[in-house]
Protein backbone atom coordinates (compact mmCIF):
# COMPACT_ATOMS: atom_id res chain seq x y z
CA UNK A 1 84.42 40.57 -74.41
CA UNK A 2 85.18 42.80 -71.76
CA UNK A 3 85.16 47.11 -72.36
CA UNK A 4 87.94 48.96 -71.15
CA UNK A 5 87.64 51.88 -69.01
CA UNK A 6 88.70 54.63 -71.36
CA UNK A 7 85.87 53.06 -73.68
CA UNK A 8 83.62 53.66 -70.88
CA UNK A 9 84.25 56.52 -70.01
CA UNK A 10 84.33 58.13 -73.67
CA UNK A 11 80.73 57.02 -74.00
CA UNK A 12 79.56 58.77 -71.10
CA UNK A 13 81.15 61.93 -72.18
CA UNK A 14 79.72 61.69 -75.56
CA UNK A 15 76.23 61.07 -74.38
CA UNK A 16 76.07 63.46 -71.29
CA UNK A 17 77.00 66.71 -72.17
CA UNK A 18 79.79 68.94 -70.27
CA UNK A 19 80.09 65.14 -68.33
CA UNK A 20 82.85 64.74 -65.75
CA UNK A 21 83.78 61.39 -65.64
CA UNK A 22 85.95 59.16 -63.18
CA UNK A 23 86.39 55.24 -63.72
CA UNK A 24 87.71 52.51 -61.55
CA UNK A 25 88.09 49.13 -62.43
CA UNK A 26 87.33 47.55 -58.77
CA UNK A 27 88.63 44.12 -59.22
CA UNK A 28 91.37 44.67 -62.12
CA UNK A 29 89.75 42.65 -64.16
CA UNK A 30 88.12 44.68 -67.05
CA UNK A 31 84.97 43.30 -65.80
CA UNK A 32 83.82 45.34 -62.42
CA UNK A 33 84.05 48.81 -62.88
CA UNK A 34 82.62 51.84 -61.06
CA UNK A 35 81.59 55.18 -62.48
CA UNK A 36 81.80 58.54 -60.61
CA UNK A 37 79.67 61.13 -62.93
CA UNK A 38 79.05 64.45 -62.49
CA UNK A 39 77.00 67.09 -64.90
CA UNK A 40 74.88 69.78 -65.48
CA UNK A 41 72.63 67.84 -66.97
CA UNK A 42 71.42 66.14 -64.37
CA UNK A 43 70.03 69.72 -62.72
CA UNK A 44 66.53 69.08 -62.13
CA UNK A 45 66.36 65.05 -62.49
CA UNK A 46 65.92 62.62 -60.02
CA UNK A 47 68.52 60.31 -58.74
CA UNK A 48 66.58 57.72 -61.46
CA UNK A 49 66.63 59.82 -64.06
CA UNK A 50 70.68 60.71 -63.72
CA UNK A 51 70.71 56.67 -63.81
CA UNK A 52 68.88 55.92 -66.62
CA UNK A 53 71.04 58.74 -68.76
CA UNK A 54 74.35 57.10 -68.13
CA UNK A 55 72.80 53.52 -69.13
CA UNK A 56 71.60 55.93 -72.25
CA UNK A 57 75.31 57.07 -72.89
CA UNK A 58 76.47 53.30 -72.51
CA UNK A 59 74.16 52.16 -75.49
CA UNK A 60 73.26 48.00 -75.30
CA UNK A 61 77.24 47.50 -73.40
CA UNK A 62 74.92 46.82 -70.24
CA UNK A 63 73.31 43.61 -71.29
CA UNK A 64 76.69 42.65 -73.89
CA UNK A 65 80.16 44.33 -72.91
CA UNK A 66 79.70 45.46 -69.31
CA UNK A 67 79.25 43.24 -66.69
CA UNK A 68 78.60 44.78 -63.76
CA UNK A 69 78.74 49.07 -63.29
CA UNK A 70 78.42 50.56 -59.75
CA UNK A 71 77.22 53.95 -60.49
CA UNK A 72 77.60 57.54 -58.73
CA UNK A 73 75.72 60.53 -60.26
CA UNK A 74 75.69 64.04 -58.81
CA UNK A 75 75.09 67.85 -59.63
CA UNK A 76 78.89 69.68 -60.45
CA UNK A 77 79.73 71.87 -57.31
């Protein structure tokens, strides 16, 4: 079953704190979506680390939901 990008992006904001979040679904078919994050929360961590927090935020939708998430991280400006 495939997660809808409002889904997506509600579960990055309430995992990331003061998270701003942009989805696209590439394709248009609820299956290839890309992620545009930016937080304060990610002063201070590597590239990695910025990673491994949104895959946090998403839970087990990785391996079960979400098929395939190309994913931006950066510092707010």
């Amino acid at each position: 079953m495939a997660m809808d990008a409002a889904t997506i992006e509600k579960m990055i904001r309430d995992g990331i704190e003061d998270a701003e979040v942009r989805i696209e679904d590439l394709r248009g078919d609820g299956n290839h979506y890309a992620a545009y994050v930016s937080s304060p929360a990610f002063i201070g961590k590597s590239r990695v680390a910025q990673h491994q927090m949104v895959y946090a935020a998403l839970k087990d939708k990785m391996d079960e939901e979400l098929h395939a998430l190309a994913l931006q991280t950066s510092l707010p400006k």
